[in-house]
N, C-alpha and C. Protein backbone atom coordinates (compact mmCIF):
# COMPACT_ATOMS: atom_id res chain seq x y z
N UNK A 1 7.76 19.99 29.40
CA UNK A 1 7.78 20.40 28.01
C UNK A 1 7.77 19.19 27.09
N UNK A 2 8.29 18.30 27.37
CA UNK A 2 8.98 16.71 26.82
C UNK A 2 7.39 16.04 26.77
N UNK A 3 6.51 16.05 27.99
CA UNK A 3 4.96 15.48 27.47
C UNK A 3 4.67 16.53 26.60
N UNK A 4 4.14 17.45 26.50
CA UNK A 4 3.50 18.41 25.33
C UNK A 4 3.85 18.37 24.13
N UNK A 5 5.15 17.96 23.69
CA UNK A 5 5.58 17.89 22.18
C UNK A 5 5.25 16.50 22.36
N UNK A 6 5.33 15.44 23.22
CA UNK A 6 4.61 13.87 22.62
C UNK A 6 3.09 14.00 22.66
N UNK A 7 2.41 14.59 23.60
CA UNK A 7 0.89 14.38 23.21
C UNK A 7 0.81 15.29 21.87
N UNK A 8 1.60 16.27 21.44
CA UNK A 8 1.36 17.32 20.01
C UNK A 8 1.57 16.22 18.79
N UNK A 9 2.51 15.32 19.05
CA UNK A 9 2.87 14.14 18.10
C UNK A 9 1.96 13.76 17.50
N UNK A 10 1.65 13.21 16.12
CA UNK A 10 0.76 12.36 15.94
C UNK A 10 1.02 10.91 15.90
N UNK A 11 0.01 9.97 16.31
CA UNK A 11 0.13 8.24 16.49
C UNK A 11 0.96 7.92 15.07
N UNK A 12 1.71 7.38 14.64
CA UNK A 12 1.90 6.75 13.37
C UNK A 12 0.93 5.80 13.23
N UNK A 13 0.18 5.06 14.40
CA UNK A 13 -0.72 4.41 14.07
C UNK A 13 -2.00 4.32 13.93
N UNK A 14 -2.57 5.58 14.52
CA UNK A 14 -3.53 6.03 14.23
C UNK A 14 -4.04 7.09 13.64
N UNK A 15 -2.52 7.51 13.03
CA UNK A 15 -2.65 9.02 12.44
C UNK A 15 -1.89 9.14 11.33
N UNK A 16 -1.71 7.99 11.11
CA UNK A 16 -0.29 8.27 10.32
C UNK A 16 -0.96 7.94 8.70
N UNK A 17 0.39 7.51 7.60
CA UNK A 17 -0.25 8.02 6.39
C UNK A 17 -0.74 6.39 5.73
N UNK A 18 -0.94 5.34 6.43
CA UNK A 18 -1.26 4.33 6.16
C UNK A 18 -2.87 4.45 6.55
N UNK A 19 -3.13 4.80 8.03
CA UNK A 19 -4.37 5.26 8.21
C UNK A 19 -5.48 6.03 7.66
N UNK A 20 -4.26 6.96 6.75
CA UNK A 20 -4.74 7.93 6.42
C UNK A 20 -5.41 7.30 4.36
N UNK A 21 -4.19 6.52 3.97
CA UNK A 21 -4.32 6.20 2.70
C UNK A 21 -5.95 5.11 3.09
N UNK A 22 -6.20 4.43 4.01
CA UNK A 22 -7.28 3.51 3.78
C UNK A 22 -8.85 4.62 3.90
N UNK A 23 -8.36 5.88 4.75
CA UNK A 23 -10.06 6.42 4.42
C UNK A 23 -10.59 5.94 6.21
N UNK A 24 -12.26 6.36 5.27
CA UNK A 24 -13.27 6.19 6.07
C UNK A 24 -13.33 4.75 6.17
N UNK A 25 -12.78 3.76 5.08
CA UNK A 25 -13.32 2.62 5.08
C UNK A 25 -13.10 2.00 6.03
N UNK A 26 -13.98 0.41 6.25
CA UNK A 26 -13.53 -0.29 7.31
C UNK A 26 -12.65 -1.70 6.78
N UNK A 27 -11.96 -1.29 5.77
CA UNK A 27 -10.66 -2.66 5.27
C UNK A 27 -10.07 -2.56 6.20
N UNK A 28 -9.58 -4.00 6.34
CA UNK A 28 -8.63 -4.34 7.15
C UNK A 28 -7.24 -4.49 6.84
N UNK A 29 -7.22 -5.14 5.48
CA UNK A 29 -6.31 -5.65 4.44
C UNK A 29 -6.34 -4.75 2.83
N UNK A 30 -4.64 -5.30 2.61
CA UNK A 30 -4.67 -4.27 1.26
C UNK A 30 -4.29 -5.54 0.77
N UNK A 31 -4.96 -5.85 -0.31
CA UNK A 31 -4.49 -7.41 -0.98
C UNK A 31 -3.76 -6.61 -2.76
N UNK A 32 -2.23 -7.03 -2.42
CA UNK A 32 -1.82 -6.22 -4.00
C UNK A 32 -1.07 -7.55 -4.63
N UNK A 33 -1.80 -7.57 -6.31
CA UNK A 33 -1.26 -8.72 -6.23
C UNK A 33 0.21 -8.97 -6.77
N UNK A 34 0.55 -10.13 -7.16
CA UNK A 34 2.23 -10.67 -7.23
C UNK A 34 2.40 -9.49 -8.15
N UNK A 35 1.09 -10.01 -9.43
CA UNK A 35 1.93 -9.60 -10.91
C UNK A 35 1.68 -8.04 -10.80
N UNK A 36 1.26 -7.51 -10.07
CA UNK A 36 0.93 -5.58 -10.25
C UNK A 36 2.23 -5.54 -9.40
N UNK A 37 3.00 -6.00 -8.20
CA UNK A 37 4.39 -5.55 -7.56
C UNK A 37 5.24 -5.70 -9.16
N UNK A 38 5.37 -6.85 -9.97
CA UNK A 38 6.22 -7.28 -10.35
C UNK A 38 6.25 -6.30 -11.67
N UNK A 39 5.34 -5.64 -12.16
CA UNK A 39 4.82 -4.88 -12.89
C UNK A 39 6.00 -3.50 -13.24
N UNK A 40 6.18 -3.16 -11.33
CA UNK A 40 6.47 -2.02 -11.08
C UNK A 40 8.30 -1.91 -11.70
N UNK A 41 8.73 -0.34 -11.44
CA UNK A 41 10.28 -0.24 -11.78
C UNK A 41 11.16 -1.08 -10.99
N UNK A 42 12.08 -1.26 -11.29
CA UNK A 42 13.25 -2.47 -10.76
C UNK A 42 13.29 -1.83 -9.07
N UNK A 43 13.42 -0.50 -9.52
CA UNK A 43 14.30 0.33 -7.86
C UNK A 43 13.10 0.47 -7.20
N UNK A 44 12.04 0.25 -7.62
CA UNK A 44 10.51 0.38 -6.42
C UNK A 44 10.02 -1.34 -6.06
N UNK A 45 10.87 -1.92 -6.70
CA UNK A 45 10.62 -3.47 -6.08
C UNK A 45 11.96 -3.56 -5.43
N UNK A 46 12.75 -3.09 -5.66
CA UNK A 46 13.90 -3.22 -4.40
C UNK A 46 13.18 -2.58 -3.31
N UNK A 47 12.82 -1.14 -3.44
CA UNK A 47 12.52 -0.83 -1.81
C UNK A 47 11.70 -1.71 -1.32
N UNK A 48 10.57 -2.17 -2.07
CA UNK A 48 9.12 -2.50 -1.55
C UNK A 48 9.96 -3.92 -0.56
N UNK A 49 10.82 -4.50 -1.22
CA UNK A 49 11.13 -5.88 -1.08
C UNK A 49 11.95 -5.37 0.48
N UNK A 50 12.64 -4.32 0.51
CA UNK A 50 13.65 -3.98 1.62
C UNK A 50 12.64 -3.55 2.92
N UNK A 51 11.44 -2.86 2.37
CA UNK A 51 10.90 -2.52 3.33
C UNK A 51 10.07 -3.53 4.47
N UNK A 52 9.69 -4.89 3.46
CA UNK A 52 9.32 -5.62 3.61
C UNK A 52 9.64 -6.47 4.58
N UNK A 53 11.39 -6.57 4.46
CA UNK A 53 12.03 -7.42 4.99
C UNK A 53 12.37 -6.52 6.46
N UNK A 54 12.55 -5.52 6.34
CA UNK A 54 12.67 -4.61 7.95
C UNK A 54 11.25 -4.70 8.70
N UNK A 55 10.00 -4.84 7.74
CA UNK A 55 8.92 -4.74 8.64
C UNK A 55 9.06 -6.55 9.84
N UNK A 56 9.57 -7.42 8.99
CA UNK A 56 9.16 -8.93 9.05
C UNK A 56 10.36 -9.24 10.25
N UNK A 57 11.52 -8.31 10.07
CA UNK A 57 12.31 -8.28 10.75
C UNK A 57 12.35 -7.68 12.36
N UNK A 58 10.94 -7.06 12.27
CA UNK A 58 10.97 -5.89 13.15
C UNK A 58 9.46 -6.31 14.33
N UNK A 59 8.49 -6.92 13.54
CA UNK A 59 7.56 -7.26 13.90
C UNK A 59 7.36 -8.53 14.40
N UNK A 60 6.72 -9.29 14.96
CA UNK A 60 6.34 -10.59 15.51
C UNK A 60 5.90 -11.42 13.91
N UNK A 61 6.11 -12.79 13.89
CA UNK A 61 6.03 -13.84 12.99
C UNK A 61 4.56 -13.39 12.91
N UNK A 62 3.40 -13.81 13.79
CA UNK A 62 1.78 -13.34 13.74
C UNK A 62 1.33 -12.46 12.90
N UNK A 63 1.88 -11.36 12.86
CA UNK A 63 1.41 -10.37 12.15
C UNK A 63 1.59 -10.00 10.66
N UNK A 64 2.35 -11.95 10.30
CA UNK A 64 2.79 -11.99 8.99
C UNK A 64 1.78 -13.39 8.52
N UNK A 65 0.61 -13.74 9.28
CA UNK A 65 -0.04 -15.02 8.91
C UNK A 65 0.08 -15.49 7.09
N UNK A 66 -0.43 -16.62 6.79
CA UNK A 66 -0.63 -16.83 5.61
C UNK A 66 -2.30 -16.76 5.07
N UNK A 67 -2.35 -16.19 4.86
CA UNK A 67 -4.11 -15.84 3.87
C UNK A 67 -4.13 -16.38 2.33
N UNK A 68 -5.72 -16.80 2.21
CA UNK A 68 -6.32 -17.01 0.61
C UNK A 68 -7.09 -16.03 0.58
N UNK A 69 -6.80 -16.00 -0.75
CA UNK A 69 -7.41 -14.10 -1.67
C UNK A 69 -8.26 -14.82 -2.68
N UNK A 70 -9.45 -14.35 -3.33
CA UNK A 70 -9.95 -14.72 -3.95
C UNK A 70 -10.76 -13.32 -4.25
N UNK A 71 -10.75 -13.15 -5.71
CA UNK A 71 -10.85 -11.91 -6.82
C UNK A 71 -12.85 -12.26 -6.46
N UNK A 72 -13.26 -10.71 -6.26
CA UNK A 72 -14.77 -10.13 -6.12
C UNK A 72 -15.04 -9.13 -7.40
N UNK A 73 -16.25 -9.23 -7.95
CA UNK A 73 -16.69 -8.40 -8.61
C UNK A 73 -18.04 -7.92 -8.17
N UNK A 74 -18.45 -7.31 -7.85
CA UNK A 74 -19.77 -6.47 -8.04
C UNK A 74 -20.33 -7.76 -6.85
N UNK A 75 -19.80 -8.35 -5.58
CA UNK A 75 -20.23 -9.25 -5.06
C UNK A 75 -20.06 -10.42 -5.39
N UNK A 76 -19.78 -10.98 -6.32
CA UNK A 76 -19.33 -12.60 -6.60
C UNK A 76 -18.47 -12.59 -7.36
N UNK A 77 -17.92 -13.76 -6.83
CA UNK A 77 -15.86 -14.42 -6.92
C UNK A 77 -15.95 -14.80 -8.65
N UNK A 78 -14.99 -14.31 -9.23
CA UNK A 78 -14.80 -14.28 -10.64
C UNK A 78 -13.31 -14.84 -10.57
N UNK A 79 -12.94 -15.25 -11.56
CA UNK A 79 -11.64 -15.65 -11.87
C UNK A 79 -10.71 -14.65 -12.28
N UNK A 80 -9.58 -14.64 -11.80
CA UNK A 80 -8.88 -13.49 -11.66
C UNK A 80 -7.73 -13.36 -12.67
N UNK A 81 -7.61 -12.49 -13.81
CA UNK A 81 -6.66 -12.57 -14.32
C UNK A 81 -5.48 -12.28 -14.32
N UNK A 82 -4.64 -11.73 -12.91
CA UNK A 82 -4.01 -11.33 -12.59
C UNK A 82 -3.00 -12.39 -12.04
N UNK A 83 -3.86 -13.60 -11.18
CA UNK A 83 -2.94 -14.56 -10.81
C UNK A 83 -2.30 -15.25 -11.71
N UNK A 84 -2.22 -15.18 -12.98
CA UNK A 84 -1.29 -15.88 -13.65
C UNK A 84 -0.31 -15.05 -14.17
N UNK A 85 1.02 -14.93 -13.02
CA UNK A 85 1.87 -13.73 -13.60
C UNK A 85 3.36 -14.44 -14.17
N UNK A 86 3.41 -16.05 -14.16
CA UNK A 86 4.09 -16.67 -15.03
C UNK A 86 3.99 -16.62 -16.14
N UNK A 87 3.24 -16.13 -17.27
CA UNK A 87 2.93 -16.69 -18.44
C UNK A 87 2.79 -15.09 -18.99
N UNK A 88 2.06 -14.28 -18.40
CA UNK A 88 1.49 -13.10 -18.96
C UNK A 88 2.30 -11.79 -19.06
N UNK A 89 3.24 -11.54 -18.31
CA UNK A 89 4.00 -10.73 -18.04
C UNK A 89 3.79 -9.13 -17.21
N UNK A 90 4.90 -8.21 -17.48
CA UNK A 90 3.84 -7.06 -16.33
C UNK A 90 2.91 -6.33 -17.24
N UNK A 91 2.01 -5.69 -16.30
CA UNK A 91 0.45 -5.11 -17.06
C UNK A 91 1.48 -3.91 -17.50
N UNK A 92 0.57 -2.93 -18.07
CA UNK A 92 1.69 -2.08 -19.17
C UNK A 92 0.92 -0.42 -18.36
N UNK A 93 1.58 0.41 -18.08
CA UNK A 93 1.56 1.38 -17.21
C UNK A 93 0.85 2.40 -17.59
N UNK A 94 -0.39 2.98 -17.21
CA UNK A 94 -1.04 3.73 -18.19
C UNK A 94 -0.16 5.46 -18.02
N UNK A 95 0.72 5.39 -17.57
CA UNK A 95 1.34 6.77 -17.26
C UNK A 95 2.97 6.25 -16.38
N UNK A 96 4.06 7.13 -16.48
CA UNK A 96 5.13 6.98 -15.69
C UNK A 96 4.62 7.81 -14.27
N UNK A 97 5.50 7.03 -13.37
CA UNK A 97 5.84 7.31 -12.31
C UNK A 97 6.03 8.76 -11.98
N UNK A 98 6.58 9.24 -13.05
CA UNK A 98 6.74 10.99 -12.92
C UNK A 98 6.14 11.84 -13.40
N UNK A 99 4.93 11.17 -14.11
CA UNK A 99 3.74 11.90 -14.41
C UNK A 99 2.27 11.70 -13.29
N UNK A 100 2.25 10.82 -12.14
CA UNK A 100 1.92 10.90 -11.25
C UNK A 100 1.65 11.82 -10.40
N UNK A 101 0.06 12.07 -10.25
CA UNK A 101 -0.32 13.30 -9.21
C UNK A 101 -0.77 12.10 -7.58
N UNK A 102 -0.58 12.87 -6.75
CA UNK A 102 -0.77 12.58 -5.62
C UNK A 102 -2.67 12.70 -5.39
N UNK A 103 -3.05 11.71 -4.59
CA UNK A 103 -4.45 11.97 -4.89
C UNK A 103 -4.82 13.31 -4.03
N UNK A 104 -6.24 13.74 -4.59
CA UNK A 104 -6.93 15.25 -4.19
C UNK A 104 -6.64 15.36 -3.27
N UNK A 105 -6.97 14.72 -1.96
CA UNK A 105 -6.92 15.40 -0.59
C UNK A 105 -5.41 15.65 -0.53
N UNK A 106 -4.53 14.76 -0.82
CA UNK A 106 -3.41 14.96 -0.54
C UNK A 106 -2.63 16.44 -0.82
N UNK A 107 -3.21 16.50 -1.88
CA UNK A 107 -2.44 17.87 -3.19
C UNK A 107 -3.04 19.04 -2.06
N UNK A 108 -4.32 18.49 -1.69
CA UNK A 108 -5.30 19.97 -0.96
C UNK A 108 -4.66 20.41 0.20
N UNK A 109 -4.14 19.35 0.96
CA UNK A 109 -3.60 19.04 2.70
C UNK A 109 -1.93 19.76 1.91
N UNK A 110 -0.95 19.38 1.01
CA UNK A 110 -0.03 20.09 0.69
C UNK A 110 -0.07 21.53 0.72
N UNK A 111 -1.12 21.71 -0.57
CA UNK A 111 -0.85 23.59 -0.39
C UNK A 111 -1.69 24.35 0.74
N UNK A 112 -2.24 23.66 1.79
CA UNK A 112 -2.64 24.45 3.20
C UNK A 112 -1.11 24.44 3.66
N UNK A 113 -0.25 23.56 4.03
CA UNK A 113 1.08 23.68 4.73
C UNK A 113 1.58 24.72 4.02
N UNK A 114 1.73 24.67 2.29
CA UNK A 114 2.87 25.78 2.04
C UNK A 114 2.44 27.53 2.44
């Protein structure tokens, strides 16, 4: 009985809602930058920061390499106005947090469960 409810399981890693948030696409990486975290409410940069630290805590050093990001437009590297989040402060929110809809598929995949 104990195999049948694990093969019924779904992968968190291949099924799960990280997999699920990237799509069809083939990204590898989610590049978000300093000043859009820093942007956010105090208590969603605490979690982000907590979650952060359990992943780093939890995972191998490797899977935390150091990378250069460099801002694309329409195919060629433009200067990014985002990396200067000393001077500029956070971007300004076009809506609260609690006026937030979940995107389409999501809302669609909700009311099939209810």
């Amino acid at each position: 009985m104990a195999d049948i409810e694990q093969q019924a399981a779904p992968n968190p890693y291949s099924d799960g809602p990280i997999w699920n948030a990237f799509g069809l696409g083939r990204a590898a990486y989610l590049v978000v930058p300093r000043r859009t975290l820093q942007s956010m409410p105090l208590d969603w940069q605490q979690k982000f920061v907590a979650l952060m630290g359990e992943a780093q805590a939890t995972l191998p050093a490797e899977a935390f390499a150091e990378y250069s990001v460099q801002r694309k437009e329409a195919g060629r590297f433009v200067a990014d106005p985002l990396r200067d989040y000393r001077h500029t402060g956070p971007i300004k929110a076009l809506t609260t947090l609690a006026n937030v809809k979940p995107p389409r598929e999501l809302r669609t995949r909700l009311r099939e469960d209810v």
